[in-house]
N, C-alpha and C. Protein backbone atom coordinates (compact mmCIF):
# COMPACT_ATOMS: atom_id res chain seq x y z
N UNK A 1 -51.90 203.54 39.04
CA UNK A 1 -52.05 202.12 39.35
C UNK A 1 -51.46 201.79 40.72
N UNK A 2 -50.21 201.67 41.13
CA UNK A 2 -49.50 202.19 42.38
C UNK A 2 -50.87 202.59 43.48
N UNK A 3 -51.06 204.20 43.27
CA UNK A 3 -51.97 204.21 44.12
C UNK A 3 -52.93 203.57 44.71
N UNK A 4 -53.48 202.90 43.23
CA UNK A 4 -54.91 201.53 43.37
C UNK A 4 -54.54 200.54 44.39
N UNK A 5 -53.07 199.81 44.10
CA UNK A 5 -52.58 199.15 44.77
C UNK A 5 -52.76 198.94 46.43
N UNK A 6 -52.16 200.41 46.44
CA UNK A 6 -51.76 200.29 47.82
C UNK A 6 -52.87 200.51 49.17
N UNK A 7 -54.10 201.01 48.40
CA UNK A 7 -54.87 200.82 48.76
C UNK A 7 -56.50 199.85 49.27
N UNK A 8 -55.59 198.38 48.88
CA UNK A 8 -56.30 197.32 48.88
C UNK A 8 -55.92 197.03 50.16
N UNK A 9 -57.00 195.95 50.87
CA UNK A 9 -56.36 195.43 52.27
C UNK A 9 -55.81 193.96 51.82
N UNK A 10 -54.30 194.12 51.95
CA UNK A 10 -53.80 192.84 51.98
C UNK A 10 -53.85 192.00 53.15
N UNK A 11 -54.48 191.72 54.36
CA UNK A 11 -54.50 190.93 55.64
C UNK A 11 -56.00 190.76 55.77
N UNK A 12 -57.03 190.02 54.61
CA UNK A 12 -58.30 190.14 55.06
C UNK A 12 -58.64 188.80 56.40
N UNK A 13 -59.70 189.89 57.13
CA UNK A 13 -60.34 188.56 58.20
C UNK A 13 -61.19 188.06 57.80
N UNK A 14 -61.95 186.68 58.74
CA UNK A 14 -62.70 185.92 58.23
C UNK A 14 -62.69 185.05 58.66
N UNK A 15 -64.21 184.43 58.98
CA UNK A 15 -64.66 183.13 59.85
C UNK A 15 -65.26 182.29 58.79
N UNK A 16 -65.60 181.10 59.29
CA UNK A 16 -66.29 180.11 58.13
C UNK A 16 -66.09 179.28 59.13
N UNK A 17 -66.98 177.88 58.54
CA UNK A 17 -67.66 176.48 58.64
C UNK A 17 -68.00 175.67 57.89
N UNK A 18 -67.74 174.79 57.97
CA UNK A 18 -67.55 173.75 57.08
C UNK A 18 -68.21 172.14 57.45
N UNK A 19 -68.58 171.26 56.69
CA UNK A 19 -69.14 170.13 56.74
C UNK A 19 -68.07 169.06 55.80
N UNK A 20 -67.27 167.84 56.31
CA UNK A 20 -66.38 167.31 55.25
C UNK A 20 -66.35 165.89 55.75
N UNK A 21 -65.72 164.99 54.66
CA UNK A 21 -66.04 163.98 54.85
C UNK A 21 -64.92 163.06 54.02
N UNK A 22 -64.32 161.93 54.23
CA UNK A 22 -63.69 161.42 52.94
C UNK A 22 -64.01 159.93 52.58
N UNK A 23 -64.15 160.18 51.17
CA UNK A 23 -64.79 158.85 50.70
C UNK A 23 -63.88 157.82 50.95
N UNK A 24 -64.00 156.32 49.92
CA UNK A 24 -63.56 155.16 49.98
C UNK A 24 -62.08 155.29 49.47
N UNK A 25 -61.61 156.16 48.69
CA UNK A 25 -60.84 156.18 48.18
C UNK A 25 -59.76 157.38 49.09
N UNK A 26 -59.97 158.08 50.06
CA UNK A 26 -59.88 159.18 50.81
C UNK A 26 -59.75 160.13 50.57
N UNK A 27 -60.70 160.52 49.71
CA UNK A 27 -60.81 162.07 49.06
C UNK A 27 -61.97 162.88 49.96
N UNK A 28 -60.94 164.07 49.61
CA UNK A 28 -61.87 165.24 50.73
C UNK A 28 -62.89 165.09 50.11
N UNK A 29 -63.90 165.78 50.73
CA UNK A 29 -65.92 166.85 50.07
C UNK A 29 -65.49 167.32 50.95
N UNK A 30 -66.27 168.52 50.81
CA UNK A 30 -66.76 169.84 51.76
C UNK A 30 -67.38 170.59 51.39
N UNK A 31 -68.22 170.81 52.05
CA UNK A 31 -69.34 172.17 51.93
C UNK A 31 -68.94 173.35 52.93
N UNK A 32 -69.22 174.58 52.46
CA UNK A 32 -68.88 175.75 53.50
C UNK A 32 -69.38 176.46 53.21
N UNK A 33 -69.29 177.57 54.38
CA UNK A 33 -69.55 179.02 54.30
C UNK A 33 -68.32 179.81 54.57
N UNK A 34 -68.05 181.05 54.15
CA UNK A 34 -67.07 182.01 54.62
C UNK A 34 -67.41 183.38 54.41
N UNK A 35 -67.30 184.05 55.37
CA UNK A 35 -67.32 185.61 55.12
C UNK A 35 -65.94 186.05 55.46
N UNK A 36 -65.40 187.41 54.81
CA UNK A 36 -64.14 188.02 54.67
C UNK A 36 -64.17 189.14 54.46
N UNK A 37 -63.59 189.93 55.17
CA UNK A 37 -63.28 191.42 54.23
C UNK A 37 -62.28 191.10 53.06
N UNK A 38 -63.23 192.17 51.92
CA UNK A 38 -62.55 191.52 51.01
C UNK A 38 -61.33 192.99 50.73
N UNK A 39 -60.79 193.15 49.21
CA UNK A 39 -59.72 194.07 49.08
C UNK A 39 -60.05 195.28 49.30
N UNK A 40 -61.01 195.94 49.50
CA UNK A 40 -61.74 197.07 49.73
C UNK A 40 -62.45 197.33 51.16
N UNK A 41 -62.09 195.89 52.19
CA UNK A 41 -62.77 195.94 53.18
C UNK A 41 -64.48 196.14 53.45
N UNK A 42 -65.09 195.50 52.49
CA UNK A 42 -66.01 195.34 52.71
C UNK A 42 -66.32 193.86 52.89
N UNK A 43 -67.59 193.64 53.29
CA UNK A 43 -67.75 191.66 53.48
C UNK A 43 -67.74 190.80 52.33
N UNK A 44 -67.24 190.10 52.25
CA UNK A 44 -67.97 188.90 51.10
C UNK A 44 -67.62 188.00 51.74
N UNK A 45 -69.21 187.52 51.61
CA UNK A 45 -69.51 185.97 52.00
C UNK A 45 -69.07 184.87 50.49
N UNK A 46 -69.00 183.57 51.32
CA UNK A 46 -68.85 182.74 49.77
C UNK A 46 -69.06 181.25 50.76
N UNK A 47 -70.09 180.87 49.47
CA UNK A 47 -70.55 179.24 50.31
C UNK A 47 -69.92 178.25 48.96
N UNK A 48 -70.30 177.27 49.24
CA UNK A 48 -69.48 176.23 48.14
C UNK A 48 -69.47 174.69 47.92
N UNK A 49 -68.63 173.98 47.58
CA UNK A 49 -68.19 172.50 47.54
C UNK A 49 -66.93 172.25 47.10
N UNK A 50 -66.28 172.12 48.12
CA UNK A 50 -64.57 171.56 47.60
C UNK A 50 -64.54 170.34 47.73
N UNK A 51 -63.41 169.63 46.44
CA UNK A 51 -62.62 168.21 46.07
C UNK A 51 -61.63 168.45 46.58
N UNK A 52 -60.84 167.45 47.25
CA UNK A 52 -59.35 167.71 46.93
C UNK A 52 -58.86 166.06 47.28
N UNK A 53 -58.43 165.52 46.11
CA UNK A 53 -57.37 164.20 45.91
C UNK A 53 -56.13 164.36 46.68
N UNK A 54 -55.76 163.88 48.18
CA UNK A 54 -55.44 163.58 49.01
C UNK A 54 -54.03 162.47 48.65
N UNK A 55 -53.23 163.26 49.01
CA UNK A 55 -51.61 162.25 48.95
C UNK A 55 -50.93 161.73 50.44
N UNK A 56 -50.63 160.73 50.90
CA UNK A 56 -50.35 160.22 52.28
C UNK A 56 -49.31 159.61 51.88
N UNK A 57 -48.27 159.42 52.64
CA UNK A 57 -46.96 158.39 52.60
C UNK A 57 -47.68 157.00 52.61
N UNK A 58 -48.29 157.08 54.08
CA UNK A 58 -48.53 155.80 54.45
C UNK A 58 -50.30 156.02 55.31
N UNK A 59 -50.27 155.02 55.39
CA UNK A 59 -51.99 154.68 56.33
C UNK A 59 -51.35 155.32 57.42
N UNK A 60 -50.61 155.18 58.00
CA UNK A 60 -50.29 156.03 59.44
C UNK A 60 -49.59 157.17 59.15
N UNK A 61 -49.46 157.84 58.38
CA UNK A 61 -48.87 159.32 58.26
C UNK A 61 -50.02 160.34 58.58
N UNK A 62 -49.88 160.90 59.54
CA UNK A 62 -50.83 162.02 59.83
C UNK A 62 -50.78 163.25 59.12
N UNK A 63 -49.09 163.38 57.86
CA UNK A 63 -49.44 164.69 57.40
C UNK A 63 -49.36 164.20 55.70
N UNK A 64 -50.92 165.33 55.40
CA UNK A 64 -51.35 164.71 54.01
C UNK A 64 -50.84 166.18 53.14
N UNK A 65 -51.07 166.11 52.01
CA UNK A 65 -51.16 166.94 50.54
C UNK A 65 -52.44 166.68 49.67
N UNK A 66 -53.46 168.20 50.08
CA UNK A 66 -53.66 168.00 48.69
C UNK A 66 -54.19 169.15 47.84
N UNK A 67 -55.02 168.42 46.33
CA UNK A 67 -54.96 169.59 45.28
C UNK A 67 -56.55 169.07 44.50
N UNK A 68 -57.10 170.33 44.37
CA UNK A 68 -58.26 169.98 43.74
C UNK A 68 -59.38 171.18 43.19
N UNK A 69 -60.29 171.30 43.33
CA UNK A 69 -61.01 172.36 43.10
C UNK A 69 -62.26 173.07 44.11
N UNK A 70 -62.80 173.86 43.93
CA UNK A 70 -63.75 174.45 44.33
C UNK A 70 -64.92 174.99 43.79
N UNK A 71 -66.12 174.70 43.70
CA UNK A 71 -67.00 174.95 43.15
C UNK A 71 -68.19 175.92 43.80
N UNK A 72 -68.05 177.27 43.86
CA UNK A 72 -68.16 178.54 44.77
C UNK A 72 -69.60 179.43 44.37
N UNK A 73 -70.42 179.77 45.21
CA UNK A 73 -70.71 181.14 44.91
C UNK A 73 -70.66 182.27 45.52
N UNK A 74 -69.95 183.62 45.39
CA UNK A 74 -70.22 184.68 46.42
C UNK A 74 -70.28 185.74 45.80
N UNK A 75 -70.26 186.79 46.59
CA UNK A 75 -71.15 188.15 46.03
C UNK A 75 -70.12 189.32 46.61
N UNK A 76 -70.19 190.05 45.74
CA UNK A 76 -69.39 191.61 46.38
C UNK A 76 -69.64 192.65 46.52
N UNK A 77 -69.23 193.38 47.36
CA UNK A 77 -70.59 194.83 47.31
C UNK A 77 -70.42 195.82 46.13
N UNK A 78 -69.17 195.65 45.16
CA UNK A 78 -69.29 196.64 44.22
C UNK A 78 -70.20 196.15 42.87
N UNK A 79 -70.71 195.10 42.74
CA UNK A 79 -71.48 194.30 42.10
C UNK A 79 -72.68 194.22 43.04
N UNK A 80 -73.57 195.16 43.96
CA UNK A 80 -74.24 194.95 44.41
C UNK A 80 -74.76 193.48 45.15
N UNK A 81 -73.75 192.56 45.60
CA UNK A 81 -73.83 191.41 46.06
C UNK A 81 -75.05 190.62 45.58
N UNK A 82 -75.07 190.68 43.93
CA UNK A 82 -75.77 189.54 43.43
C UNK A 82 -74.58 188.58 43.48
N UNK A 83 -75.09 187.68 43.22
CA UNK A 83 -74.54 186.19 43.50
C UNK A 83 -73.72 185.91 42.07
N UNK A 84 -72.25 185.41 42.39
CA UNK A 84 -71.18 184.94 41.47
C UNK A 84 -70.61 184.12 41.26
N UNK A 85 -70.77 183.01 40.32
CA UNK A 85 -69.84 181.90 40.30
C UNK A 85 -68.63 181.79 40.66
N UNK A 86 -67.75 181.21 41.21
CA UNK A 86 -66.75 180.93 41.21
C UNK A 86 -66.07 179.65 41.40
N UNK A 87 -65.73 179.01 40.07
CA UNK A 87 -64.51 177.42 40.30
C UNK A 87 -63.34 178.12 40.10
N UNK A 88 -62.51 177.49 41.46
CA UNK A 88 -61.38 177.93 41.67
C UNK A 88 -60.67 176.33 41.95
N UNK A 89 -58.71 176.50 41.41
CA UNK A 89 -58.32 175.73 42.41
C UNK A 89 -58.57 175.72 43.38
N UNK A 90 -58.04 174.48 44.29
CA UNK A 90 -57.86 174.52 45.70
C UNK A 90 -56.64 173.48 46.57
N UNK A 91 -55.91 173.79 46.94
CA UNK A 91 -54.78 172.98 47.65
C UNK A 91 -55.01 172.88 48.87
N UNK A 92 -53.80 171.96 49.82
CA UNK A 92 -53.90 172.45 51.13
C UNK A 92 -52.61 171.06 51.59
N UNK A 93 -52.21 171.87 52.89
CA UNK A 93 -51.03 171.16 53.70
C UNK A 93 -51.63 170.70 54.97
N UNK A 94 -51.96 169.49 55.08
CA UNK A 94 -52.54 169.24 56.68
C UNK A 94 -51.18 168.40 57.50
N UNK A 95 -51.47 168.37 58.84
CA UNK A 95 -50.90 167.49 60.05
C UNK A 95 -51.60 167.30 60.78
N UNK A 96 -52.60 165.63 61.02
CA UNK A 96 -53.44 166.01 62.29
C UNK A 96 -54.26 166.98 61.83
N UNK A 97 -54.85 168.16 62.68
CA UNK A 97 -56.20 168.97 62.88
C UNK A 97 -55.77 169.51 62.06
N UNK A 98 -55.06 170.23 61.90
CA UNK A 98 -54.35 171.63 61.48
C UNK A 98 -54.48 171.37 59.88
N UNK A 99 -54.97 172.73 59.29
CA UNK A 99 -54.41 172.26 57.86
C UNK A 99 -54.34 174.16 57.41
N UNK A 100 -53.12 174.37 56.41
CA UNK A 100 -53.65 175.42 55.34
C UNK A 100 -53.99 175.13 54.13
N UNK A 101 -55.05 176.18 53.37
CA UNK A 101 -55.43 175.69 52.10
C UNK A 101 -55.08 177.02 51.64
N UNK A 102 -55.40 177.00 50.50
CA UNK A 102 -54.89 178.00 49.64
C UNK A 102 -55.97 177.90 48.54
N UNK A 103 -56.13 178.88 47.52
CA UNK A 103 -56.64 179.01 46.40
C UNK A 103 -56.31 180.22 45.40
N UNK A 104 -56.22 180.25 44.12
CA UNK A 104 -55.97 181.05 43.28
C UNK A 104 -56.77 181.93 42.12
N UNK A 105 -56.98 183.22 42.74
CA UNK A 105 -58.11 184.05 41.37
C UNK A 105 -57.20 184.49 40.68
N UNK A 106 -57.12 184.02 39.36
CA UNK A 106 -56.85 184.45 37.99
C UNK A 106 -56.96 185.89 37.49
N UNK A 107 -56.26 186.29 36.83
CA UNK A 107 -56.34 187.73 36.68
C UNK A 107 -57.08 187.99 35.57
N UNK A 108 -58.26 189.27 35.74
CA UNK A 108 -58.67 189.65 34.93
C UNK A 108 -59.10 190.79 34.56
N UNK A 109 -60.06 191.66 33.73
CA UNK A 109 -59.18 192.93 33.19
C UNK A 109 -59.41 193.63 34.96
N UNK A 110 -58.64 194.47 35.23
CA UNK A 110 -58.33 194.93 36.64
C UNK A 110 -58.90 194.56 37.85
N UNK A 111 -58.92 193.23 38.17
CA UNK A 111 -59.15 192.43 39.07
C UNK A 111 -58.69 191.03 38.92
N UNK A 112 -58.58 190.67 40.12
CA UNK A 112 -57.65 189.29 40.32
C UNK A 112 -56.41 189.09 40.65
N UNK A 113 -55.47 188.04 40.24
CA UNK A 113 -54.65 188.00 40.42
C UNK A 113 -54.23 187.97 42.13
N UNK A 114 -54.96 187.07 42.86
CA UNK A 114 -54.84 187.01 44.21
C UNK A 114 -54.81 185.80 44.55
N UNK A 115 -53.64 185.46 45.48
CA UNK A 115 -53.02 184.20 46.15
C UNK A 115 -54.06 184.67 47.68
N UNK A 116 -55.02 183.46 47.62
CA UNK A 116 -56.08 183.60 49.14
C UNK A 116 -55.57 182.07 49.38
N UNK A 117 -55.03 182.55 50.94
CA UNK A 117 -55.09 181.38 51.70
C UNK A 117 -55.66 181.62 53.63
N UNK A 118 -56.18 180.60 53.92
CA UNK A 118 -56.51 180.39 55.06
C UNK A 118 -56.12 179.32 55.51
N UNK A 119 -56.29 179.25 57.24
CA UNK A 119 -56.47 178.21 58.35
C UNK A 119 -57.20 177.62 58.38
N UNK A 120 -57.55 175.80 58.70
CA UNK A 120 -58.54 175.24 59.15
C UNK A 120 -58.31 174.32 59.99
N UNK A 121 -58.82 174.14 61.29
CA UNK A 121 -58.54 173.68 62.37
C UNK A 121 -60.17 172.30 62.09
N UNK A 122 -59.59 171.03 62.20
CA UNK A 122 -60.26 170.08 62.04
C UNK A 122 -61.10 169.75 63.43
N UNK A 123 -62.20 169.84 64.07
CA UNK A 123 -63.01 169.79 65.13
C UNK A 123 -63.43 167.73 65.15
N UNK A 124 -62.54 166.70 65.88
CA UNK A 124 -62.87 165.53 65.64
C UNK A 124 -64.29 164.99 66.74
């Protein structure tokens, strides 16, 4: 097991794009794309729709919190990259442009159990 381990890539790369917007109430949407090497270093792409319910001090606080979900599909090459559901949490820490998000795969029988987080730089 050890061995299995240590042979995953823990530092995957990865670009993506995104479309977002916040309603009346100021909750994120977003639509995206992302490709990544995944633990094996091969690609997986994953497109989607994220929520996330948005916490602010104040109308003028530029740095928010928030927590919500993701509603995903992507594909992997050891599954021959047919196409895979995935609802996942989804969090994130913004200031201004800048934000990290995070998300969590659940463990299951010998796969999972992975804390994925990325950068997203807000383009105004």
């Amino acid at each position: 097991m050890i061995r299995k381990i240590s042979g995953y890539n823990e530092t995957p790369c990865g670009l993506g794009i995104g479309k977002y917007r916040f309603d009346q109430n100021r909750n994120w949407h977003s639509i995206y794309a992302m490709a990544f090497a995944d633990s094996h270093n091969k690609v997986q792409p994953i497109v989607g729709y994220g929520f996330q319910k948005i916490w602010r001090q104040s109308e003028l606080d530029e740095f928010r919190i928030g927590a919500g979900f993701t509603l995903s599909v992507t594909a992997r090459n050891e599954y021959w990259y047919i196409p895979i559901p995935l609802p996942l949490p989804i969090s994130s820490i913004k200031y201004k442009q800048f934000s990290i998000q995070a998300t969590y795969v659940p463990r299951t029988y010998n796969n999972g159990n992975v804390f994925f987080a990325w950068i997203r730089w807000q383009w105004q």
